[in-house]
Protein backbone atom coordinates (compact mmCIF):
# COMPACT_ATOMS: atom_id res chain seq x y z
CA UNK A 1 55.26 -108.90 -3.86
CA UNK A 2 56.02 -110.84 -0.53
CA UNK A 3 56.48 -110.42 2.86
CA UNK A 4 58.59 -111.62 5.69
CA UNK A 5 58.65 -110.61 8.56
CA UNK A 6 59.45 -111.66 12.37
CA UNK A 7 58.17 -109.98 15.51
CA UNK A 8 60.71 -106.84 15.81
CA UNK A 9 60.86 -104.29 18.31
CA UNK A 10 62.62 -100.75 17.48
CA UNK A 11 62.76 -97.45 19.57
CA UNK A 12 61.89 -95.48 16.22
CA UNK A 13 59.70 -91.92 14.80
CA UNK A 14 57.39 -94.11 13.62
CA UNK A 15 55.99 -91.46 10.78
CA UNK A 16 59.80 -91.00 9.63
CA UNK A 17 60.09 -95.35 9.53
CA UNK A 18 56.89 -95.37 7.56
CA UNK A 19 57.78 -92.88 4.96
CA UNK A 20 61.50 -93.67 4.49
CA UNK A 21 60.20 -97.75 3.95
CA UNK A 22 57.32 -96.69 1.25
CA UNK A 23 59.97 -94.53 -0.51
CA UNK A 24 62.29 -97.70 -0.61
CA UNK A 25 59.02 -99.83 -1.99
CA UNK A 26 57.92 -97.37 -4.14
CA UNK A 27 61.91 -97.15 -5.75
CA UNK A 28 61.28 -100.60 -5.85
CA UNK A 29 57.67 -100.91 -7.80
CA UNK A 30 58.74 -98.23 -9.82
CA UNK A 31 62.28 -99.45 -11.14
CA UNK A 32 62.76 -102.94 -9.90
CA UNK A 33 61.56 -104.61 -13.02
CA UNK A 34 62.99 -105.27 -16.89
CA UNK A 35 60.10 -103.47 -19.28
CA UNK A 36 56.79 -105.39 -19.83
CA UNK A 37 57.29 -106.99 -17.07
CA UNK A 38 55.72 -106.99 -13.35
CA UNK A 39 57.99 -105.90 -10.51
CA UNK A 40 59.00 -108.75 -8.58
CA UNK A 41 59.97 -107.47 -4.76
CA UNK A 42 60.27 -109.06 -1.55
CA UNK A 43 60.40 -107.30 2.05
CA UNK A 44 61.96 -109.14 4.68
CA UNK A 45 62.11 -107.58 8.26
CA UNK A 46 64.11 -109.90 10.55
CA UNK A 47 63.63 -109.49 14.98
CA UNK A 48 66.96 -107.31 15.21
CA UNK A 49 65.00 -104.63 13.28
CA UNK A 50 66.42 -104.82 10.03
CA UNK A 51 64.47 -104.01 6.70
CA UNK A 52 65.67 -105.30 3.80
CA UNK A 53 63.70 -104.86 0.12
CA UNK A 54 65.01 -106.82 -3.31
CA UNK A 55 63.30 -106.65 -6.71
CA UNK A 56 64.27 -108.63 -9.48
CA UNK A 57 65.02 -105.81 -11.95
CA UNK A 58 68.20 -104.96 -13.30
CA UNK A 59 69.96 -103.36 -10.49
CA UNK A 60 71.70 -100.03 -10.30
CA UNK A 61 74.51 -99.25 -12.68
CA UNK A 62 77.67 -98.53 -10.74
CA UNK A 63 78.16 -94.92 -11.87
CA UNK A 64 74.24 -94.39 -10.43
CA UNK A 65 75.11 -96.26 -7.10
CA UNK A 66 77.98 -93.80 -5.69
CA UNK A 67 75.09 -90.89 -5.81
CA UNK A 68 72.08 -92.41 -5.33
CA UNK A 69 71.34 -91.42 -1.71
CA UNK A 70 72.31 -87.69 -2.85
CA UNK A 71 69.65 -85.20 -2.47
CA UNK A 72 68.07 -84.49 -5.92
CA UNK A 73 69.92 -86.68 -7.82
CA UNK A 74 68.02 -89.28 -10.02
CA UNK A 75 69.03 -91.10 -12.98
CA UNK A 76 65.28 -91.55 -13.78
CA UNK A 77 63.43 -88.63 -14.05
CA UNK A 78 62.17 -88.26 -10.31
CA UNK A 79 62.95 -85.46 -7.92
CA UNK A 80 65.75 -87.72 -6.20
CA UNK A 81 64.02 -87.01 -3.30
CA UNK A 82 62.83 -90.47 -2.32
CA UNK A 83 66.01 -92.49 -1.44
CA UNK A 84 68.08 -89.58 0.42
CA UNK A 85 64.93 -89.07 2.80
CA UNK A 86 65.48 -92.89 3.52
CA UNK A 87 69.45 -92.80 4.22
CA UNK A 88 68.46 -89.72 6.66
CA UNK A 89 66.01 -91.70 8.59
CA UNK A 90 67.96 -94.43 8.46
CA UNK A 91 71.07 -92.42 9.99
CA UNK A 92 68.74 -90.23 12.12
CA UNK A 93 67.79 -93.47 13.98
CA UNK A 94 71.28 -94.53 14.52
CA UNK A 95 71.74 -96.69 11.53
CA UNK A 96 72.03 -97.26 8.06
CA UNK A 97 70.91 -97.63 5.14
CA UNK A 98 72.85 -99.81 1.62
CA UNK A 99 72.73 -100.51 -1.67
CA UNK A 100 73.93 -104.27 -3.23
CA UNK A 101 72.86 -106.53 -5.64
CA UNK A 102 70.05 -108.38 -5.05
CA UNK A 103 69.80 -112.57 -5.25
CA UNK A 104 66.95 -111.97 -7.48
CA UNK A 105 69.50 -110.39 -9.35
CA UNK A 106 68.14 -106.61 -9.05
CA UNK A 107 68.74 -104.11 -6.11
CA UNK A 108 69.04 -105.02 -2.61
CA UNK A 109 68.08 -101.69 0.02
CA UNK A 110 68.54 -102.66 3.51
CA UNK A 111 68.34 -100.67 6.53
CA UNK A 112 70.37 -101.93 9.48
CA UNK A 113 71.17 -100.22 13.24
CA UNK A 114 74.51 -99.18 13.64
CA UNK A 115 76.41 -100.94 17.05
């Protein structure tokens, strides 16, 4: 794993900011890597406040994406609680929160302030 980061300031809950980025890490140690091998993730946080986590696994399938911040909905196994609390931080705090590919060619969940 690595780490980024530049000095950021952000009028935030900071309990709800901690909680909705270790759900995003823990999506990512727990599904951003091919089988056998170690999860590959990097955190960047740039000075305008945004968060942004890639792992090098093999992304989201399309179908998946469209529900994947939807309350209890997981395509593995978990309560698909995890990324939906994330998206409602995210929103609750004026922003948001997205899904692309990664460069390291898995998924790329940023958070980003809206305006």
């Amino acid at each position: 794993m690595s780490l980024r980061t530049e000095p950021a300031v952000v009028v935030v809950d900071p309990e709800l900011l901690r909680r909705a980025v270790a759900n995003l890490l823990h999506n990512a140690l727990t599904h951003g890597h091919h089988p056998g091998q170690p999860a590959e993730v990097e955190i960047t946080v740039t000075a305008d406040g945004t968060v942004t986590i890639d792992d090098a696994g093999p992304g989201v399938p399309p179908e998946q994406a469209k529900s994947l911040f939807e309350r209890f909905r997981s395509g593995a196994g978990s309560t698909g609680l995890g990324l939906s609390i994330a998206a409602w931080v995210a929103h609750a705090h004026n922003g948001s929160l997205t899904l692309t590919t990664s460069p390291r060619t898995g998924a790329r969940f940023r958070t980003a302030r809206q305006g």
